[in-house]
PDB file of N, CA and C in Angstrom:
ATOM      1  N   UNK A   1       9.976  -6.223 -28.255  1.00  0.00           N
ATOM      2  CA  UNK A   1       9.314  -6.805 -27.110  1.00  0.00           C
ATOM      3  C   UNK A   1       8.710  -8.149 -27.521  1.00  0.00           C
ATOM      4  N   UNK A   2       8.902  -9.354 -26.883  1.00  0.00           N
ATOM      5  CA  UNK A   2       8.197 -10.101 -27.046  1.00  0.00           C
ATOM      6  C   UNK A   2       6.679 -10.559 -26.952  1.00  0.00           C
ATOM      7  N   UNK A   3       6.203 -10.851 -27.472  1.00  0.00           N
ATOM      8  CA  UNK A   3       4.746 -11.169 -27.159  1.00  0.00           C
ATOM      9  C   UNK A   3       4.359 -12.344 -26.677  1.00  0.00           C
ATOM     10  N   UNK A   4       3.562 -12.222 -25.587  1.00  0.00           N
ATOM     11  CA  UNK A   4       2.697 -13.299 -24.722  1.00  0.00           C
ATOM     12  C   UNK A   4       1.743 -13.956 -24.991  1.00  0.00           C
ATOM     13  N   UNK A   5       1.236 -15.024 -24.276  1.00  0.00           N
ATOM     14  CA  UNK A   5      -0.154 -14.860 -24.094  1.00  0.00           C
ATOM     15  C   UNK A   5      -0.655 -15.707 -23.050  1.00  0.00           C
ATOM     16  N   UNK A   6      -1.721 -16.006 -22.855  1.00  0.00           N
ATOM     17  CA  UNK A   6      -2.413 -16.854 -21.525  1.00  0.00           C
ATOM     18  C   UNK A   6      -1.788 -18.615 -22.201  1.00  0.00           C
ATOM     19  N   UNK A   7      -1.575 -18.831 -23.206  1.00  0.00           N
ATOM     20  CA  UNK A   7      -1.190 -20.300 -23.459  1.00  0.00           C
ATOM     21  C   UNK A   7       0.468 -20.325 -23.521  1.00  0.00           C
ATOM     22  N   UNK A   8       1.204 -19.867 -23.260  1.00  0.00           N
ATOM     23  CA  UNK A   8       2.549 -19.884 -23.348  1.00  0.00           C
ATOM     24  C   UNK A   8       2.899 -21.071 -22.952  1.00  0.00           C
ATOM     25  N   UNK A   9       3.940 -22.291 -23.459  1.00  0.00           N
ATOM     26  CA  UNK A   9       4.527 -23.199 -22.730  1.00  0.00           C
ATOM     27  C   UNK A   9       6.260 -22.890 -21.978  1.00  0.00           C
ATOM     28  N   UNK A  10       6.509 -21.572 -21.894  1.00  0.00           N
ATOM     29  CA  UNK A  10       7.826 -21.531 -21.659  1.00  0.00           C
ATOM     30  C   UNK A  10       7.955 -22.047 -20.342  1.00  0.00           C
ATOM     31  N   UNK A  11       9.027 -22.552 -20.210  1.00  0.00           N
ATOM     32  CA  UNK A  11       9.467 -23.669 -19.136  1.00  0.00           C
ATOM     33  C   UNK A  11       9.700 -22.719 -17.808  1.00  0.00           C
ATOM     34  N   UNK A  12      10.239 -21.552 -18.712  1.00  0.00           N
ATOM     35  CA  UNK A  12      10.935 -20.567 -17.271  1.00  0.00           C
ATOM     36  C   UNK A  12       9.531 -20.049 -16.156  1.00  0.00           C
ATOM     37  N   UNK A  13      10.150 -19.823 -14.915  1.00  0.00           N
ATOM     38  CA  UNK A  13       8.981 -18.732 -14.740  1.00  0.00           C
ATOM     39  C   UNK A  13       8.871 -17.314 -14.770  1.00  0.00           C
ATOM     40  N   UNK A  14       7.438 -17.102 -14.752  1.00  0.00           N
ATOM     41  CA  UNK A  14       7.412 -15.383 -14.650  1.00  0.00           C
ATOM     42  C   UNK A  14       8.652 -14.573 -14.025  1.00  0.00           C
ATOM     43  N   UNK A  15       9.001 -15.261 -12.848  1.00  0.00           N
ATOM     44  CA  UNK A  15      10.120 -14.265 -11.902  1.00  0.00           C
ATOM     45  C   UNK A  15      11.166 -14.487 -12.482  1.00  0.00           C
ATOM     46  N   UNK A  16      11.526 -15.275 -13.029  1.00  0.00           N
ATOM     47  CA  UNK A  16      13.130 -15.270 -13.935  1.00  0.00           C
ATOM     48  C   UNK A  16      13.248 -14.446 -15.205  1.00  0.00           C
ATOM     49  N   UNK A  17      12.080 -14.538 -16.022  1.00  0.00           N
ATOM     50  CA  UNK A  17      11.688 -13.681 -17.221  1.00  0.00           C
ATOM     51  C   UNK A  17      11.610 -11.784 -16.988  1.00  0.00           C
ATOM     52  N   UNK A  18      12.227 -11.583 -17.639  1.00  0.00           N
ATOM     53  CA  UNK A  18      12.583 -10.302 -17.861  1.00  0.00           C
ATOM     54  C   UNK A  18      12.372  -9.317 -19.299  1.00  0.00           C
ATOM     55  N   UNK A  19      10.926  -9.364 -19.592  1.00  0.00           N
ATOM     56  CA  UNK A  19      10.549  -9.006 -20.855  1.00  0.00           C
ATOM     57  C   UNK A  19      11.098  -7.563 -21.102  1.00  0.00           C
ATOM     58  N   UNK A  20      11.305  -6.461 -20.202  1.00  0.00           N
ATOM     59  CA  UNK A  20      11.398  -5.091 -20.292  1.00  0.00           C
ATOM     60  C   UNK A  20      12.323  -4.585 -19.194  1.00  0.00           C
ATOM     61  N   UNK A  21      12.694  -3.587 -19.565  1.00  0.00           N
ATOM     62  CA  UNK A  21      13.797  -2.714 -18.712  1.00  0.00           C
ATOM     63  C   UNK A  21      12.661  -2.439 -17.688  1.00  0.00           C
ATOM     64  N   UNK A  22      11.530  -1.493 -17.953  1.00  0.00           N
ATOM     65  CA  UNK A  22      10.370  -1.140 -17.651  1.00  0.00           C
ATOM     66  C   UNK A  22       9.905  -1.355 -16.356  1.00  0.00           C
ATOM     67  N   UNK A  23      10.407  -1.687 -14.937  1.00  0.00           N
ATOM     68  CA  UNK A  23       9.725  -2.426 -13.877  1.00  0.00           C
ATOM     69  C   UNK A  23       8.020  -2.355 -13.974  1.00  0.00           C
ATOM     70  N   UNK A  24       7.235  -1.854 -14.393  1.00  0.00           N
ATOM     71  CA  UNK A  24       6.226  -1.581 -14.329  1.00  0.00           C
ATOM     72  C   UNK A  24       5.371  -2.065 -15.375  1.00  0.00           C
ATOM     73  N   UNK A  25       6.041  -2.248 -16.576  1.00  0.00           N
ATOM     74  CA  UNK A  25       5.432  -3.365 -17.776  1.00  0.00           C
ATOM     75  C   UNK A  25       5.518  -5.122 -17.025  1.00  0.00           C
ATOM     76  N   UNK A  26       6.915  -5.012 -16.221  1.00  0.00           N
ATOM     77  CA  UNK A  26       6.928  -6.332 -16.130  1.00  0.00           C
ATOM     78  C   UNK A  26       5.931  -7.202 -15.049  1.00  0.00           C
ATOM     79  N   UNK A  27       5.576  -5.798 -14.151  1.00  0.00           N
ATOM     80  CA  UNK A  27       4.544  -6.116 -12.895  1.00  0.00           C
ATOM     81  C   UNK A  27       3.271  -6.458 -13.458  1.00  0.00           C
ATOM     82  N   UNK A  28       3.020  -6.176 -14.839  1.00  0.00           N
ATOM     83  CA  UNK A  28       1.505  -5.813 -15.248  1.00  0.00           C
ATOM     84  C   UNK A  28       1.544  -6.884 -16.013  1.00  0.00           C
ATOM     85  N   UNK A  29       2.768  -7.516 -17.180  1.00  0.00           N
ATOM     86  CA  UNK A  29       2.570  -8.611 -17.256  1.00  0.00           C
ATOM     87  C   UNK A  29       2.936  -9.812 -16.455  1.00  0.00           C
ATOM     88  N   UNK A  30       3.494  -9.311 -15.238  1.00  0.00           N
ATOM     89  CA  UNK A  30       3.219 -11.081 -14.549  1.00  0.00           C
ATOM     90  C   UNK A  30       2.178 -10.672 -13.692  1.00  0.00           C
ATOM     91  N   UNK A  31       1.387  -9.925 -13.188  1.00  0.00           N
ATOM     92  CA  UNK A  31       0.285  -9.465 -12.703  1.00  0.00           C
ATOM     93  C   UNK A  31      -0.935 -10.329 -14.095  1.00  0.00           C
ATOM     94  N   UNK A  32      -0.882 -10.385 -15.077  1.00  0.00           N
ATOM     95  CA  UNK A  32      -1.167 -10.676 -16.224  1.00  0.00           C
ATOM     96  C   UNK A  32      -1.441 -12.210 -16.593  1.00  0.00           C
ATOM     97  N   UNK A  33      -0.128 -12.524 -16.535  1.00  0.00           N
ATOM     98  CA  UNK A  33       0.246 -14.066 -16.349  1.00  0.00           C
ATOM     99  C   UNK A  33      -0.646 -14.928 -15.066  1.00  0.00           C
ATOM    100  N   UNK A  34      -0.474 -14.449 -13.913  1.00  0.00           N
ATOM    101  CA  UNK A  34      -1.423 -14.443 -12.890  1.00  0.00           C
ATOM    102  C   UNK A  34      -3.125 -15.000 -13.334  1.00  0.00           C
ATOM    103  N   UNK A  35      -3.561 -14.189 -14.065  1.00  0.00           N
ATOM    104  CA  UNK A  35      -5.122 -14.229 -13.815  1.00  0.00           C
ATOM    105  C   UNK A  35      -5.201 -14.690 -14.960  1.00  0.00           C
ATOM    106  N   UNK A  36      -4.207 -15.066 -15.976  1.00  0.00           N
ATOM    107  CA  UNK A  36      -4.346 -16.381 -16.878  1.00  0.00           C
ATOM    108  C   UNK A  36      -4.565 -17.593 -16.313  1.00  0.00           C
ATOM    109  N   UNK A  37      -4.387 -17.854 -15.266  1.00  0.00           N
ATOM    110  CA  UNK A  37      -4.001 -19.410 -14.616  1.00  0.00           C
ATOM    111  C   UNK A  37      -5.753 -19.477 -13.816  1.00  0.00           C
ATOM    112  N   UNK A  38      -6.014 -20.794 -14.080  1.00  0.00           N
ATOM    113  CA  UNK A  38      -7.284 -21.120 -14.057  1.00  0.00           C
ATOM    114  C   UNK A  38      -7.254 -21.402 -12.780  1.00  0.00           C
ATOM    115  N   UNK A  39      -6.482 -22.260 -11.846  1.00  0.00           N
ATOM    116  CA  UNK A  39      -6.298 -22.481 -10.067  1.00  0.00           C
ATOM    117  C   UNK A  39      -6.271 -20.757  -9.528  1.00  0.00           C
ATOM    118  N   UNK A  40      -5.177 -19.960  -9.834  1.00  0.00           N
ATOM    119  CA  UNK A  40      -5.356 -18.662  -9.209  1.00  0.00           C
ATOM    120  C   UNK A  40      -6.794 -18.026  -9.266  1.00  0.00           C
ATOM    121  N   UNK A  41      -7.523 -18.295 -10.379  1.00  0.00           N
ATOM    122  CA  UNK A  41      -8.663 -17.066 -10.713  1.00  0.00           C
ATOM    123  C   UNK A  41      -9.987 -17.470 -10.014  1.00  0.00           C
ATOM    124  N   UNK A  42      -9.883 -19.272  -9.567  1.00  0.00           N
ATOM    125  CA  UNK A  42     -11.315 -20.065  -8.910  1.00  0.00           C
ATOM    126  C   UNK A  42     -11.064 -19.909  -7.600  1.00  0.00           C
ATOM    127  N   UNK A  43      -9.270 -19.617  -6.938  1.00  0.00           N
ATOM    128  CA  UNK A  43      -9.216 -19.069  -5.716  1.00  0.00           C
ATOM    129  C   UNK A  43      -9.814 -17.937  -5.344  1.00  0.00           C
ATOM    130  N   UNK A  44      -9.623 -17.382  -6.166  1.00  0.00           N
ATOM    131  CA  UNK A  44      -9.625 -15.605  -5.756  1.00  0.00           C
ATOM    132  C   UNK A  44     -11.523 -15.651  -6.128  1.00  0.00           C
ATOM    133  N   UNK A  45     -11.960 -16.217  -6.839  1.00  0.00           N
ATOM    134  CA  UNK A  45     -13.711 -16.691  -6.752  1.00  0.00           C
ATOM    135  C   UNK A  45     -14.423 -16.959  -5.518  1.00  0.00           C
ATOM    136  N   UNK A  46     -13.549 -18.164  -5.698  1.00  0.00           N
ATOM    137  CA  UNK A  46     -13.874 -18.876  -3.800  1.00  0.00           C
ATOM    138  C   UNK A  46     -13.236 -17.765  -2.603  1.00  0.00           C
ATOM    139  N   UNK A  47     -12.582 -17.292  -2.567  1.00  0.00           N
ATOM    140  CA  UNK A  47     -12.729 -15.921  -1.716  1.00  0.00           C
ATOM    141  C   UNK A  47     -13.521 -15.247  -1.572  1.00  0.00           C
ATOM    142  N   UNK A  48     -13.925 -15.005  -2.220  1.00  0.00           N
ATOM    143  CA  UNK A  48     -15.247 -13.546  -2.511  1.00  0.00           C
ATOM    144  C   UNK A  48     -16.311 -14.021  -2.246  1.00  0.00           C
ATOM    145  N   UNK A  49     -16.312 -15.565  -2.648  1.00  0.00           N
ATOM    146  CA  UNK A  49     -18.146 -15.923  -2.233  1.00  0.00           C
ATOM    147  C   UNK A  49     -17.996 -16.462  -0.872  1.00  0.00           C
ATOM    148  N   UNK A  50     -17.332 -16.704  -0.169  1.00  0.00           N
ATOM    149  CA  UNK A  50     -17.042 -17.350   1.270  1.00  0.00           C
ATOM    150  C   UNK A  50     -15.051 -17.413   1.772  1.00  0.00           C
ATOM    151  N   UNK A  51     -14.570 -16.519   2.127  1.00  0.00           N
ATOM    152  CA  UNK A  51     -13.669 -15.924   2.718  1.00  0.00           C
ATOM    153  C   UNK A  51     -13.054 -16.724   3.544  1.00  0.00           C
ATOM    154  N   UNK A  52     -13.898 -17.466   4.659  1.00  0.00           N
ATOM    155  CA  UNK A  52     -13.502 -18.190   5.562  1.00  0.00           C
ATOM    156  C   UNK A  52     -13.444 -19.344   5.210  1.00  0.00           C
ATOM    157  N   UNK A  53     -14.179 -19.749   4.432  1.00  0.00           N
ATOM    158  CA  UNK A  53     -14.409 -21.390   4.024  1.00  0.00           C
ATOM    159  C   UNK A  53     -12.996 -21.599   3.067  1.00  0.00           C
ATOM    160  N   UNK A  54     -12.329 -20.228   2.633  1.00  0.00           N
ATOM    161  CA  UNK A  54     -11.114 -20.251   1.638  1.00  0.00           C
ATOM    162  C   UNK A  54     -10.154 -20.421   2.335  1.00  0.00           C
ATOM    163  N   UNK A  55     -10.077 -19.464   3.736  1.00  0.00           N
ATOM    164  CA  UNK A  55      -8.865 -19.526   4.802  1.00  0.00           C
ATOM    165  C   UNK A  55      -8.651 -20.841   5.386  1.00  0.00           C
ATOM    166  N   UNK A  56     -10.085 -21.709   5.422  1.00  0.00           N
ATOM    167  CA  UNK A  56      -9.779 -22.931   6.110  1.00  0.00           C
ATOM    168  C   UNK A  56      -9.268 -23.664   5.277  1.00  0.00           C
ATOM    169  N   UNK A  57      -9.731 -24.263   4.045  1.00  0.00           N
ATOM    170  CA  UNK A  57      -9.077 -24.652   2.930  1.00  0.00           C
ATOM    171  C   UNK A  57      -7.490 -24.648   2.536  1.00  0.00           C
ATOM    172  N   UNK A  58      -7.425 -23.661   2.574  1.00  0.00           N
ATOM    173  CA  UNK A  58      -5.884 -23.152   2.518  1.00  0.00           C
ATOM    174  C   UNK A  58      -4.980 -23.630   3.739  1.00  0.00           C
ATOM    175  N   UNK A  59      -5.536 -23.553   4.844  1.00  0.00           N
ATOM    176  CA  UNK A  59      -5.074 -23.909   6.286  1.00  0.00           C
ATOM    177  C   UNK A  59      -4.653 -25.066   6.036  1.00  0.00           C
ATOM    178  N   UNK A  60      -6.015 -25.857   5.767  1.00  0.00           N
ATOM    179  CA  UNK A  60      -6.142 -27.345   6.405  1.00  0.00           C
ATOM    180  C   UNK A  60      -5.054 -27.771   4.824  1.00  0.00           C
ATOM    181  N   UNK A  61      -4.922 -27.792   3.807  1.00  0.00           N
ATOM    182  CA  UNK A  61      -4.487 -27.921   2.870  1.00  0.00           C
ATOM    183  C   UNK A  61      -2.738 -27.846   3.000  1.00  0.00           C
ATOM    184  N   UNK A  62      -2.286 -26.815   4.031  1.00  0.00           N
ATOM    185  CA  UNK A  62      -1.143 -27.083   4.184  1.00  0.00           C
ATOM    186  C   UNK A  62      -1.078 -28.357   5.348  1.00  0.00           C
ATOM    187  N   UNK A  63      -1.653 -28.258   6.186  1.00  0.00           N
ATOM    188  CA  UNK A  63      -1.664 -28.978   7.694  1.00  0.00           C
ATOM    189  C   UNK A  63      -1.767 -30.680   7.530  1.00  0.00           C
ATOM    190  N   UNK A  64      -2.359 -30.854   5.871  1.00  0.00           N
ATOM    191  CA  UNK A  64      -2.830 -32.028   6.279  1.00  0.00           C
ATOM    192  C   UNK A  64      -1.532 -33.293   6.241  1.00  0.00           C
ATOM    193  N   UNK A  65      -0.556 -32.740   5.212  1.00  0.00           N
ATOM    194  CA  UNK A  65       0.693 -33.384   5.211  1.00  0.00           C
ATOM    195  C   UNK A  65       1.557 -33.532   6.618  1.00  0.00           C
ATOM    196  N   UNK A  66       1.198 -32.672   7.648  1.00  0.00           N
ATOM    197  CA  UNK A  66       1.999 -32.899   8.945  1.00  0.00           C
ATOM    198  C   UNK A  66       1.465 -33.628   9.274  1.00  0.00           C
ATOM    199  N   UNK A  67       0.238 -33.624   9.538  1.00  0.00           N
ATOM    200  CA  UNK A  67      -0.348 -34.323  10.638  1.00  0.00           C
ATOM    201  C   UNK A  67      -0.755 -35.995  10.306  1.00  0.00           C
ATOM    202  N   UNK A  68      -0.874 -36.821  11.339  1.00  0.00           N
ATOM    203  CA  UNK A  68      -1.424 -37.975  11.152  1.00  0.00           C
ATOM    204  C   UNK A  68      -2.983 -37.855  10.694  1.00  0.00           C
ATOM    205  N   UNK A  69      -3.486 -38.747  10.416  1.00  0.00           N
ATOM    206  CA  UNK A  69      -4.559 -38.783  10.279  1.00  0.00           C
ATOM    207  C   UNK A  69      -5.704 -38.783  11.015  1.00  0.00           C
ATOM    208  N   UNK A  70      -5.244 -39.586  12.004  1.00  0.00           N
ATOM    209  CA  UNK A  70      -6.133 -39.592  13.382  1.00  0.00           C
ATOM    210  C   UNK A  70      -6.247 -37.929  13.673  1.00  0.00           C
ATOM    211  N   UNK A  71      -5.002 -37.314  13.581  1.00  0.00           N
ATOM    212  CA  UNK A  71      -4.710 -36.090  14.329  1.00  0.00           C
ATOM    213  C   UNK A  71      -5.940 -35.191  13.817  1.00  0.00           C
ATOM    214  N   UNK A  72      -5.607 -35.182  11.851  1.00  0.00           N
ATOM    215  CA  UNK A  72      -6.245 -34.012  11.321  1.00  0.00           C
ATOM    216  C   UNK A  72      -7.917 -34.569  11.340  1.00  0.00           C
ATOM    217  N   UNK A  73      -8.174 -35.524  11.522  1.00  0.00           N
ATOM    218  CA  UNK A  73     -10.042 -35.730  11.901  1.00  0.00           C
ATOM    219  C   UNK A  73     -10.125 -35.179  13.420  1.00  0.00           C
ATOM    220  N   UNK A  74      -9.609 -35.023  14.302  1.00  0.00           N
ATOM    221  CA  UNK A  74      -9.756 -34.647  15.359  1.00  0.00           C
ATOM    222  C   UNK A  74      -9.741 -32.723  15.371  1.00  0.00           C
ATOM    223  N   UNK A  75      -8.332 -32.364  14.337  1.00  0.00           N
ATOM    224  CA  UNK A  75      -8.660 -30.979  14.576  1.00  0.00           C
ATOM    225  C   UNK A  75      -9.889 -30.770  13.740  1.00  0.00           C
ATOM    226  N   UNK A  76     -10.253 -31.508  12.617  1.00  0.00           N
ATOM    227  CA  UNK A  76     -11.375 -30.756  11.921  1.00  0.00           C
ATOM    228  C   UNK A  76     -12.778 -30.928  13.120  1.00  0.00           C
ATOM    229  N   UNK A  77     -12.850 -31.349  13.775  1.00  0.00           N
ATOM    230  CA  UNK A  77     -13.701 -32.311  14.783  1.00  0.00           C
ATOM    231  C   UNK A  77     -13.721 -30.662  16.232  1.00  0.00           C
ATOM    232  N   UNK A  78     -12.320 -30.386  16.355  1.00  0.00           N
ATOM    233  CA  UNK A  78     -12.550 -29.268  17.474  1.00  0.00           C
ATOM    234  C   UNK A  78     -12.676 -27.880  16.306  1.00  0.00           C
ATOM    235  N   UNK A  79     -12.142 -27.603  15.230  1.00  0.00           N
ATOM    236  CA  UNK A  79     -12.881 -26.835  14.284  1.00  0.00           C
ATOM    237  C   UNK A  79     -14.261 -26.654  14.190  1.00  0.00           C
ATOM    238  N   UNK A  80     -14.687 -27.390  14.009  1.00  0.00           N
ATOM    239  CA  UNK A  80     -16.464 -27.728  13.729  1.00  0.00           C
ATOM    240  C   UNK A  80     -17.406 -27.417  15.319  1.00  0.00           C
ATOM    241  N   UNK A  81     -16.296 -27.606  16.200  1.00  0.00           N
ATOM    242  CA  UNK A  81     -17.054 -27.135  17.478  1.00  0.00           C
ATOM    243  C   UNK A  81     -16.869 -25.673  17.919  1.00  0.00           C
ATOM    244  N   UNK A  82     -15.642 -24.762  17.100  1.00  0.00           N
ATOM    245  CA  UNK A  82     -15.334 -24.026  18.163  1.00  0.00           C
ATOM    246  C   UNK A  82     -16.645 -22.743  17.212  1.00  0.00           C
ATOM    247  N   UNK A  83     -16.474 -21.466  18.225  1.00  0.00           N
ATOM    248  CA  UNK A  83     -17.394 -20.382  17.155  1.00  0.00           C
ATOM    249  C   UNK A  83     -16.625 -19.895  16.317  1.00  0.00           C
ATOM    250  N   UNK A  84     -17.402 -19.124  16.060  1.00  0.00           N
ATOM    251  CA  UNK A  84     -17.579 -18.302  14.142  1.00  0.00           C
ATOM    252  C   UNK A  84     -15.898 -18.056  14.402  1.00  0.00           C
ATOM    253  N   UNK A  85     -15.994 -17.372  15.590  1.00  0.00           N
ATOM    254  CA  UNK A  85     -14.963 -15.869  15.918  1.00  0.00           C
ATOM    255  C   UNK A  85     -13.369 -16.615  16.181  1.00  0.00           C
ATOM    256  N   UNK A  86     -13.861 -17.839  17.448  1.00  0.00           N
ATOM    257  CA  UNK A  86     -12.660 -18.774  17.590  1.00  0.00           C
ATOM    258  C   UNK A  86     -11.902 -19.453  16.377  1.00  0.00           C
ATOM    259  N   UNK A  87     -12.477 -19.584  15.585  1.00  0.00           N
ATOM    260  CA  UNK A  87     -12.357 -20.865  14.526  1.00  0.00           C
ATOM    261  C   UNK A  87     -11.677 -19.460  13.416  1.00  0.00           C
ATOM    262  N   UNK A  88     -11.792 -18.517  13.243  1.00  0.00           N
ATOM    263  CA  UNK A  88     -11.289 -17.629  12.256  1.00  0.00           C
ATOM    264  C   UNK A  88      -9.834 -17.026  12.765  1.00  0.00           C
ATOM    265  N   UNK A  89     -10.085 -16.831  14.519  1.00  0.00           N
ATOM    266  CA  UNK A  89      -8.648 -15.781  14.978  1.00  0.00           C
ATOM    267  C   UNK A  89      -7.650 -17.343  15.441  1.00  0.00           C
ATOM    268  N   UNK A  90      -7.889 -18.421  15.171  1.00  0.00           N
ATOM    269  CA  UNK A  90      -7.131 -20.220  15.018  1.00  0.00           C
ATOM    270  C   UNK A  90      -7.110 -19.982  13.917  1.00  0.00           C
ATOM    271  N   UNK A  91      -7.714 -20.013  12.860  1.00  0.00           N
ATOM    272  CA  UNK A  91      -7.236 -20.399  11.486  1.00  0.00           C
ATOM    273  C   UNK A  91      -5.789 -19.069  10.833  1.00  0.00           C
ATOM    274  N   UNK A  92      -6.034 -17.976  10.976  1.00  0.00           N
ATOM    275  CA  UNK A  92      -5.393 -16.732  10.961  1.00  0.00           C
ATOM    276  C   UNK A  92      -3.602 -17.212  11.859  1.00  0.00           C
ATOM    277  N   UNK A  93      -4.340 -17.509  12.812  1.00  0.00           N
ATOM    278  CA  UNK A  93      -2.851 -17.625  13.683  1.00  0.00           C
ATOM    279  C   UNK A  93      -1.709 -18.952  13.031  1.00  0.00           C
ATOM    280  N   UNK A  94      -2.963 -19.793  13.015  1.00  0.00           N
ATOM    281  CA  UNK A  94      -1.990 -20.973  12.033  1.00  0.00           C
ATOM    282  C   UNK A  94      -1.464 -20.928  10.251  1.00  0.00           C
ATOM    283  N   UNK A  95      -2.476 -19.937   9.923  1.00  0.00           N
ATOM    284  CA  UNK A  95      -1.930 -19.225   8.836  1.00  0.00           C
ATOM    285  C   UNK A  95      -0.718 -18.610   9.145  1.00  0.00           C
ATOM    286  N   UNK A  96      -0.876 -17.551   9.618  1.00  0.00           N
ATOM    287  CA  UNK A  96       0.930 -16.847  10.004  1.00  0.00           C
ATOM    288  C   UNK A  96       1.705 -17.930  10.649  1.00  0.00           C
ATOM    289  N   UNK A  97       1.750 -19.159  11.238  1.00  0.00           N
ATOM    290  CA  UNK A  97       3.043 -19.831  11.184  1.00  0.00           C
ATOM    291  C   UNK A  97       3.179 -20.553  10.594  1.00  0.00           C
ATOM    292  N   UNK A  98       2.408 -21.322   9.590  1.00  0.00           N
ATOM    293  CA  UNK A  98       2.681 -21.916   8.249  1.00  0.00           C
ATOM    294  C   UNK A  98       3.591 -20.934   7.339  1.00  0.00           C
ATOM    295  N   UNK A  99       2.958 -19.657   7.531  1.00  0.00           N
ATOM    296  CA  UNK A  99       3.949 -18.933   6.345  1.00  0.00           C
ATOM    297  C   UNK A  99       4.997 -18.205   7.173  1.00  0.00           C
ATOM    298  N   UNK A 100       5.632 -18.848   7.948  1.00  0.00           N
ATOM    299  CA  UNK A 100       6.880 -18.822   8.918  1.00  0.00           C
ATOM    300  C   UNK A 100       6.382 -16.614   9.485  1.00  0.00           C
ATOM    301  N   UNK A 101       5.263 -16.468   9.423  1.00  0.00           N
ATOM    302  CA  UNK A 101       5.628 -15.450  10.374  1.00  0.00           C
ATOM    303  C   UNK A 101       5.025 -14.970  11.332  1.00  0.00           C
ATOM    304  N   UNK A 102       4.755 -16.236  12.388  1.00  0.00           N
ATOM    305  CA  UNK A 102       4.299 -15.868  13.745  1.00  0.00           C
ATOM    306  C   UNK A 102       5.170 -16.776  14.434  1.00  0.00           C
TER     307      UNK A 102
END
């Protein structure tokens, strides 16, 4: 078996790498590989301490490359106005069609 670790430079990625016959070694080390990576582990931080402030982030983070500029100061602009409840079941919905499934 080869051995890992959180500094590896291999070029390949996790999903091409095939350390073990094992399906279940290999889930645990790319499950593994995962929470080595310093962007994944301050996400999953920033989740836990504010949830929504992560969903918008993430939102607006894909959105901002479509949109003009004028556009995306304007949605952050009806964002900032709408409530708690509006602004979460909008962010959710534009989540599922960014990730093509709504």
């Amino acid at each position: 078996m080869k051995r890992l670790s959180c500094s590896s430079n291999s070029k390949r990625s996790w999903k091409s790498q095939k350390i073990s016959e094992n399906p279940q070694i290999n889930f645990l080390l790319t499950k593994q590989a995962k929470l080595c990576k310093a962007p994944y582990v301050q996400a999953i931080d920033r989740s836990k301490i504010d949830p929504i402030a992560e969903l918008e982030r993430r939102v607006m983070k894909k959105l901002r490359p479509k949109l003009s500029l004028d556009s995306f100061k304007e949605l952050q602009k009806a964002l900032n106005a709408m409530s708690a409840i509006d602004r979460i079941d909008y962010l959710h919905t534009m989540q599922d069609k960014l990730n093509g499934r709504g």
